[in-house]
N, C-alpha and C. Protein backbone atom coordinates (compact mmCIF):
# COMPACT_ATOMS: atom_id res chain seq x y z
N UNK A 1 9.63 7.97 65.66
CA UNK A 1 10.59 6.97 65.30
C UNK A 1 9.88 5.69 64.87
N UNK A 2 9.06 5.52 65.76
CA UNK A 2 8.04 4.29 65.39
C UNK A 2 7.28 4.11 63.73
N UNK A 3 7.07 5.67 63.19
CA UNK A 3 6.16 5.73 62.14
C UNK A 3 7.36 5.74 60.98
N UNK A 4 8.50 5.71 61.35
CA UNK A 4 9.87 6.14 60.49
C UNK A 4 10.23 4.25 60.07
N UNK A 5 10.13 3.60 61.26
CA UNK A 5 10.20 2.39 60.99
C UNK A 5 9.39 1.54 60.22
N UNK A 6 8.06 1.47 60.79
CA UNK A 6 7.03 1.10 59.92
C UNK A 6 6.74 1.13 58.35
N UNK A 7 7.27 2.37 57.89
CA UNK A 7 6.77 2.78 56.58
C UNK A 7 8.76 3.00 55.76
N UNK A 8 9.76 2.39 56.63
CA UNK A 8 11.31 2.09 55.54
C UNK A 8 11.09 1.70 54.26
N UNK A 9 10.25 0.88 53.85
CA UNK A 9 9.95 0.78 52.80
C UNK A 9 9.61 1.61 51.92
N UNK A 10 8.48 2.36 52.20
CA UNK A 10 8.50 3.75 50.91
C UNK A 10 9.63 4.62 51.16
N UNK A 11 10.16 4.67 51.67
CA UNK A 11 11.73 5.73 52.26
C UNK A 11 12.85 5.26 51.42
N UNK A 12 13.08 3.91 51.50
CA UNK A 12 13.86 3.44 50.66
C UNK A 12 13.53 3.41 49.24
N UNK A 13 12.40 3.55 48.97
CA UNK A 13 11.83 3.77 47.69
C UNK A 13 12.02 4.64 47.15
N UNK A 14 11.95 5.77 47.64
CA UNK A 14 11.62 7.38 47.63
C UNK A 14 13.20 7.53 47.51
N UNK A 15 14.05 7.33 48.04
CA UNK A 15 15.66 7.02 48.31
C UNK A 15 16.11 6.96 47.17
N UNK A 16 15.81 5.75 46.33
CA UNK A 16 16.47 4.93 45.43
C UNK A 16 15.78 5.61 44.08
N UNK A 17 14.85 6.44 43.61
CA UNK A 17 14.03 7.21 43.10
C UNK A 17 14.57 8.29 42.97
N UNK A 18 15.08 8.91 43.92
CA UNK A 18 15.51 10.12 43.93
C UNK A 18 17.28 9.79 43.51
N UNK A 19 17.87 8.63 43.70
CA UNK A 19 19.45 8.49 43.42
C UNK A 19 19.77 8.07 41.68
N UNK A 20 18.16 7.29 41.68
CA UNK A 20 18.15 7.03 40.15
C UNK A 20 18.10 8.49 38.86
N UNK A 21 17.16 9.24 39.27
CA UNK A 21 16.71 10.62 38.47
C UNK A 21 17.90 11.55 38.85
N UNK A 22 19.27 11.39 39.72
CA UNK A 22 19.76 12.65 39.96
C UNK A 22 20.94 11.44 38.98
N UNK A 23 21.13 10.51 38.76
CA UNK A 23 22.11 9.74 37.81
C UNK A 23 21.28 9.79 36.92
N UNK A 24 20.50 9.65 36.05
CA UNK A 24 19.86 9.69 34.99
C UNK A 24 20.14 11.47 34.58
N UNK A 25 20.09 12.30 35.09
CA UNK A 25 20.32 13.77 34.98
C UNK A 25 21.67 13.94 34.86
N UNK A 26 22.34 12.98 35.44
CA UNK A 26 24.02 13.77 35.15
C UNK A 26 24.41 12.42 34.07
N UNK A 27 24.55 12.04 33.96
CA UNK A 27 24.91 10.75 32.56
C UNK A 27 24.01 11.06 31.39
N UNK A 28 22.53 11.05 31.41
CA UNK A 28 21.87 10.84 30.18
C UNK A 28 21.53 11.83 29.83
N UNK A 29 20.93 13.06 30.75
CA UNK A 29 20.64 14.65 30.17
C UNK A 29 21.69 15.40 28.84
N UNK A 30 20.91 15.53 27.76
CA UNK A 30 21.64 16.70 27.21
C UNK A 30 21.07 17.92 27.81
N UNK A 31 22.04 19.06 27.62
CA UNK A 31 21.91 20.66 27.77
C UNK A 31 21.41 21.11 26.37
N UNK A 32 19.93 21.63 26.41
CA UNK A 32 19.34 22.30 25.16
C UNK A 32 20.19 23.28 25.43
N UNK A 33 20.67 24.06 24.69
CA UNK A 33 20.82 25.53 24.64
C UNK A 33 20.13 26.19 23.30
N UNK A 34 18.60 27.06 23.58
CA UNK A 34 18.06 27.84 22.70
C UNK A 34 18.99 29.26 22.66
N UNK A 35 18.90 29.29 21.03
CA UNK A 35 19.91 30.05 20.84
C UNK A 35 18.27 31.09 19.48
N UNK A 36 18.42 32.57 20.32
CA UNK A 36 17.70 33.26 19.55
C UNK A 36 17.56 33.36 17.92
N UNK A 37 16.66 33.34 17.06
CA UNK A 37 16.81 33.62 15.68
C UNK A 37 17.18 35.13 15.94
N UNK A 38 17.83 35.46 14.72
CA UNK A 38 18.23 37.10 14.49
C UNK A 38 18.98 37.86 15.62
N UNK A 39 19.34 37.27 16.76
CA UNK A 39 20.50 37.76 17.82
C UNK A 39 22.04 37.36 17.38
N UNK A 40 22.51 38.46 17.34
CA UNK A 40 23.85 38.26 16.70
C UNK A 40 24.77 39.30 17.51
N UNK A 41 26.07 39.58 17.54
CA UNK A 41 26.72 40.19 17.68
C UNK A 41 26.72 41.57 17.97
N UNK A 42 26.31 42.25 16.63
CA UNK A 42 26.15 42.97 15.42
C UNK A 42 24.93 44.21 15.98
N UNK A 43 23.50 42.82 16.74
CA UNK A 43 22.29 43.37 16.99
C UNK A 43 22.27 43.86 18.52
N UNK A 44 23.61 43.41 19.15
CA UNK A 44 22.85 43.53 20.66
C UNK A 44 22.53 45.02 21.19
N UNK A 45 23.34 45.85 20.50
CA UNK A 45 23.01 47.45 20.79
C UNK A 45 22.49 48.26 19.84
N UNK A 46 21.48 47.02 19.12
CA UNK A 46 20.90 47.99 17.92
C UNK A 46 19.49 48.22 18.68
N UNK A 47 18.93 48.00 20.04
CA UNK A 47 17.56 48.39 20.32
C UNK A 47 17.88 49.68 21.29
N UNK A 48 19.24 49.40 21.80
CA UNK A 48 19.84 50.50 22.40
C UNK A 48 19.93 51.96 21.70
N UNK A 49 20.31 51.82 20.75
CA UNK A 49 20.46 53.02 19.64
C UNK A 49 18.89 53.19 19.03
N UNK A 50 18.37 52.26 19.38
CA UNK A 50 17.10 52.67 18.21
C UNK A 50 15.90 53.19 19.90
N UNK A 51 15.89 53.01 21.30
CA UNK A 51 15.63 53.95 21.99
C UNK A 51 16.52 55.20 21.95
N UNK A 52 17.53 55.22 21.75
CA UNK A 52 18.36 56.42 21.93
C UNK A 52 17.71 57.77 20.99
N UNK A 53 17.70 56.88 19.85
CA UNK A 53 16.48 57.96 18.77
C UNK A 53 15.48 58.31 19.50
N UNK A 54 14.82 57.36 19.69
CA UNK A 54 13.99 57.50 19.21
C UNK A 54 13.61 58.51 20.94
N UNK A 55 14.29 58.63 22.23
CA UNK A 55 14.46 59.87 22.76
C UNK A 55 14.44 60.75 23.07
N UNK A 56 15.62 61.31 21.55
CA UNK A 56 15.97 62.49 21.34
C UNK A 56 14.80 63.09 20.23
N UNK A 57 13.78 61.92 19.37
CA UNK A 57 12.93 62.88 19.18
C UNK A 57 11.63 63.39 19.85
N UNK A 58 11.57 63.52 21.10
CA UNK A 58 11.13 63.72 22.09
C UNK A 58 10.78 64.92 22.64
N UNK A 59 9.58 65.73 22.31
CA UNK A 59 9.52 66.79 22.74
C UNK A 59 8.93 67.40 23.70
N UNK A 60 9.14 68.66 24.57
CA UNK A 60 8.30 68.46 25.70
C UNK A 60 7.29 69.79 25.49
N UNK A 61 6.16 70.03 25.41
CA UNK A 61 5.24 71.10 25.28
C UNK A 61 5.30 72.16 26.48
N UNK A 62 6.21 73.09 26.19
CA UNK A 62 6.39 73.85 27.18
C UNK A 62 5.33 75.08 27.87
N UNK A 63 4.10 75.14 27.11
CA UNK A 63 3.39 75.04 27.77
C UNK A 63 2.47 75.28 28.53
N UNK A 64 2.94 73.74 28.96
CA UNK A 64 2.70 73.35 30.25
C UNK A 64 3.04 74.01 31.92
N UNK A 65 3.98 74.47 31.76
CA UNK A 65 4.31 75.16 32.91
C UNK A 65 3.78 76.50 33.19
N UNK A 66 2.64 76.79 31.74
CA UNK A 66 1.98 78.19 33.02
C UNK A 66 0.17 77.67 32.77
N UNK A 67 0.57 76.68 32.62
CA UNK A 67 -1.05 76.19 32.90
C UNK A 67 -1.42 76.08 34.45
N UNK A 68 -2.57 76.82 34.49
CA UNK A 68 -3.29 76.22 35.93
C UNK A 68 -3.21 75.24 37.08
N UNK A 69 -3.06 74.26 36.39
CA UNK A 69 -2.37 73.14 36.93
C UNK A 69 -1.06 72.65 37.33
N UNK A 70 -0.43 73.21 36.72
CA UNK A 70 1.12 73.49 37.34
C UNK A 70 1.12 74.40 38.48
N UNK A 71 0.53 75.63 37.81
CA UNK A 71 0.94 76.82 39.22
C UNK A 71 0.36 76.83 40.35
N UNK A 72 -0.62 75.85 40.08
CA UNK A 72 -1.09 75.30 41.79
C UNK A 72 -0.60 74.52 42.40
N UNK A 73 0.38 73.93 41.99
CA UNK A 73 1.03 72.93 43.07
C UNK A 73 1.29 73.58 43.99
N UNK A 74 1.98 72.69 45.06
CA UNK A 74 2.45 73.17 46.16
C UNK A 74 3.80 72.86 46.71
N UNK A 75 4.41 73.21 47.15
CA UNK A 75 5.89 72.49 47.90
C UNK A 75 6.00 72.05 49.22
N UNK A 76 5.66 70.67 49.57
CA UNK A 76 5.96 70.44 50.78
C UNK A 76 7.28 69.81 51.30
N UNK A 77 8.38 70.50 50.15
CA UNK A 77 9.70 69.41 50.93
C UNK A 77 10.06 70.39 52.28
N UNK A 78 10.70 69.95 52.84
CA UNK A 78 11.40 70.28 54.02
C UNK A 78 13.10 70.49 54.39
N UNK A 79 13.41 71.34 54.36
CA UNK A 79 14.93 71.46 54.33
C UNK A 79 15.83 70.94 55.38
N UNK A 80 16.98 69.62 54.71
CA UNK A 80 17.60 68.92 56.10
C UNK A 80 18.73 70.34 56.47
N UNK A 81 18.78 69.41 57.90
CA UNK A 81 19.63 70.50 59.09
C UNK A 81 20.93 69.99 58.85
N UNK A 82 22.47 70.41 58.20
CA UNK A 82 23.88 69.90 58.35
C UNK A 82 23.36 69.69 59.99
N UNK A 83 24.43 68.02 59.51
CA UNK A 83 24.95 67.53 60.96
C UNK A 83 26.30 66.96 60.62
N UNK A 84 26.89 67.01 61.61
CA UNK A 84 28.15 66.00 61.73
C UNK A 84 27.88 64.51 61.45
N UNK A 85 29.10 64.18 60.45
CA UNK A 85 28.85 62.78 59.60
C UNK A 85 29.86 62.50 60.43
N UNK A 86 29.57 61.10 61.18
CA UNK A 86 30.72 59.88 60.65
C UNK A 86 31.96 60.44 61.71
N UNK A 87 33.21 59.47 62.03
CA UNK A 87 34.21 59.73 62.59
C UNK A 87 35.45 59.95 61.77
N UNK A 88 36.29 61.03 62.50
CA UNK A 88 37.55 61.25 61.55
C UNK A 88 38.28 60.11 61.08
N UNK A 89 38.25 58.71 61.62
CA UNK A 89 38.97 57.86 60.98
C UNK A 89 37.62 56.61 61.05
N UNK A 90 37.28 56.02 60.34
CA UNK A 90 36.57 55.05 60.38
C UNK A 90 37.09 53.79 60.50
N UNK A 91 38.59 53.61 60.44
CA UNK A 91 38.78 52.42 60.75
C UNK A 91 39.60 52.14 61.84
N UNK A 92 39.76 53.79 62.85
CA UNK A 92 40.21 53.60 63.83
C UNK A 92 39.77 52.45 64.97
N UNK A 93 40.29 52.61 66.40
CA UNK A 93 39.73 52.24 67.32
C UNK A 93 38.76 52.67 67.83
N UNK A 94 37.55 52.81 68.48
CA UNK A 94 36.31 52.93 69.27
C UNK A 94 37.32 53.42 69.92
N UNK A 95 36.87 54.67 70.39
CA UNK A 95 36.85 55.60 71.30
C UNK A 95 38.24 56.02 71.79
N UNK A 96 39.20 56.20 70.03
CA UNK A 96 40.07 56.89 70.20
C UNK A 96 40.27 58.30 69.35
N UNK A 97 39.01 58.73 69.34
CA UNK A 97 38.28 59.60 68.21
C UNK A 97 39.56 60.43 68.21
């Protein structure tokens, strides 16, 4: 409290600094708004369509699947066990199942 007193002066400074730049920001600021060259309407789903091609000409070298390297993989998934999901009413009461 002591060091809060001592130094009011830069506080009030710092205060009046910070009340000036947040009024200088709402009165004198304009809003740039950059607005893209060549974005239009027209273009916004033309990169959409031009991956969509470019896609479908996409081929896959089949192969691949009796190469060596494929048929050595291995499978380590693990098969889940059915369990009982969840309660017949979920928005019942607790423990009026």
């Amino acid at each position: 409290m002591k060091t809060l007193i001592e130094n009011k002066g830069i506080l009030v400074i710092i205060a009046i600094f910070i009340v000036v730049m947040f009024l200088y920001n709402t009165f004198f600021s304009t809003e740039n708004v950059l607005i893209q060259e060549g974005l239009s309407s027209s273009g916004v789903g033309a990169n959409l369509l031009e991956m969509s091609e470019k896609l479908q000409r996409v081929t896959l070298d089949q192969s691949i699947f009796s190469s060596n390297g494929y048929l050595l993989l291995n499978d380590f998934s693990t098969s889940i066990i059915p369990q009982v999901i969840g309660r017949p009413n979920p928005f019942g009461i607790i423990g009026r199942d």
